[in-house]
Protein backbone atom coordinates (compact mmCIF):
# COMPACT_ATOMS: atom_id res chain seq x y z
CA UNK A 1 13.34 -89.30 44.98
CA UNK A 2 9.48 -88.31 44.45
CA UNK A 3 8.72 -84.81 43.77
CA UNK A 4 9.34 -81.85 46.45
CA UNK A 5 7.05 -82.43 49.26
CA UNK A 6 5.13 -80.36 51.91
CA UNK A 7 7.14 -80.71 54.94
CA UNK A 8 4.06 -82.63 56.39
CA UNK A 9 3.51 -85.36 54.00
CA UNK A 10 5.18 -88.49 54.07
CA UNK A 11 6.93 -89.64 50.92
CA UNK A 12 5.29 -92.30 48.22
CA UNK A 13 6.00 -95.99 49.60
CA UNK A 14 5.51 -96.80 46.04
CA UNK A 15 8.07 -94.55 44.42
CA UNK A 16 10.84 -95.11 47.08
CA UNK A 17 10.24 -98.89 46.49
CA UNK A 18 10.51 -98.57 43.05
CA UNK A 19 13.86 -96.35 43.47
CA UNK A 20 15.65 -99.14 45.43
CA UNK A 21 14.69 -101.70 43.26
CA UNK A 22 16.36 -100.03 40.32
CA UNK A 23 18.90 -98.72 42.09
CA UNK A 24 19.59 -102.31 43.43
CA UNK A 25 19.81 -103.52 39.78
CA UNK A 26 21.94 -100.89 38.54
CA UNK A 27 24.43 -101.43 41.34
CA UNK A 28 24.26 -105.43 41.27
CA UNK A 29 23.69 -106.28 37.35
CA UNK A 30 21.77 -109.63 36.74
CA UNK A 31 23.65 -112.66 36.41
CA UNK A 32 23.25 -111.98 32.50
CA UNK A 33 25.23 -108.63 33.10
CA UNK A 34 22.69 -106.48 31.69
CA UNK A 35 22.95 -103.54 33.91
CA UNK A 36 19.89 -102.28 32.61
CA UNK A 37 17.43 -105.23 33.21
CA UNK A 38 15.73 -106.15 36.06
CA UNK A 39 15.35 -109.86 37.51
CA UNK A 40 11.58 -110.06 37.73
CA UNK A 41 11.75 -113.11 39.60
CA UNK A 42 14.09 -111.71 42.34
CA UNK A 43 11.72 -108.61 42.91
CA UNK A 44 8.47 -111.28 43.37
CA UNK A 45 10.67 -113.13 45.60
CA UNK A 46 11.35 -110.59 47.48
CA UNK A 47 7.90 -108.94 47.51
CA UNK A 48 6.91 -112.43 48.78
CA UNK A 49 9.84 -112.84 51.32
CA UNK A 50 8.72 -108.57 52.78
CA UNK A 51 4.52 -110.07 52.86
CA UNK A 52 5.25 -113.25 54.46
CA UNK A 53 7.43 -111.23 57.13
CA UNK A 54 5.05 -108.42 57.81
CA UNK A 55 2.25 -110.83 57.99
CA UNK A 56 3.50 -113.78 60.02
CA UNK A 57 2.50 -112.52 63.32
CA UNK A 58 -0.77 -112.01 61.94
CA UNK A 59 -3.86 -115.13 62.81
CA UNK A 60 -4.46 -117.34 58.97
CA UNK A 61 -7.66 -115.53 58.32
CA UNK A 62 -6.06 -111.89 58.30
CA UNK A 63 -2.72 -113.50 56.51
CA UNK A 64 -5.53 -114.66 53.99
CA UNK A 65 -7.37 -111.29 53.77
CA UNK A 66 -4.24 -109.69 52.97
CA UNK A 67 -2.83 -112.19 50.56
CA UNK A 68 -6.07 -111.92 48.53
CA UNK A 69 -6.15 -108.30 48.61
CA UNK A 70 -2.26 -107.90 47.48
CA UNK A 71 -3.68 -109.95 44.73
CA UNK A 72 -6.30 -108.20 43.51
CA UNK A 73 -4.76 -104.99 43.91
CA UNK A 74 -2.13 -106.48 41.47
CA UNK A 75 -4.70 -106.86 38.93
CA UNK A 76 -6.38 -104.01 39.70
CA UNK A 77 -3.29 -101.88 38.77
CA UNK A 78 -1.89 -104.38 35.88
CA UNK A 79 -5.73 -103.66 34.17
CA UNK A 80 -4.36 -99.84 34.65
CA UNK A 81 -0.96 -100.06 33.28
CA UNK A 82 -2.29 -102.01 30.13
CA UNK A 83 -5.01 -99.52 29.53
CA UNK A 84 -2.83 -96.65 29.68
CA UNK A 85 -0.02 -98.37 27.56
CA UNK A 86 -2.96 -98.91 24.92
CA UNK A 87 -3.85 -95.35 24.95
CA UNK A 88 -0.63 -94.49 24.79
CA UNK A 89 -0.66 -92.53 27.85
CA UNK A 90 2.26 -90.26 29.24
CA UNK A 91 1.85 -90.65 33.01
CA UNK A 92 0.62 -93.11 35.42
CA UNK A 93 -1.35 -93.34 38.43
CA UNK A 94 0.62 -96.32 39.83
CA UNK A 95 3.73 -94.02 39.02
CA UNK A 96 4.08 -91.05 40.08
């Protein structure tokens, strides 16, 4: 669970998705029975299966809009990660 919190802040979307998805793999081990590796094809999936679903009430043009910003935000954070793993860097903004 993310750090304490002030009783008026919500918790980090991020960090409790990030929690069930591990926790999901350590409970339900790939079909390789690694217990300790995570299917990144079943988390896109699913990512794609939870956008589609929010968004499918939503006109094509805002579906679009939100597709292409879920996809730059991807790269956006992915440019992030790498610089930080280059620098060698302890913590992470997309982590907390």
């Amino acid at each position: 669970m993310p750090e304490a919190q002030h009783p008026e802040e919500r918790p980090c979307l991020h960090c409790m998705m990030v929690e069930l998805i591990e926790d999901f793999f350590a409970e339900n081990p790939a079909m390789s029975g690694e217990s300790d590796k995570i299917d990144t094809d079943e988390v896109v999936t699913a990512l794609a299966k939870t956008v589609a679903d929010l968004t499918c009430s939503q006109n094509g043009t805002v579906r679009q809009q939100i597709i292409e910003t879920l996809m730059h935000e991807i790269m956006e954070y992915d440019a992030e990660l790498r610089r930080e793993d280059a620098s060698g860097a302890v913590t992470s903004v997309a982590r907390h």
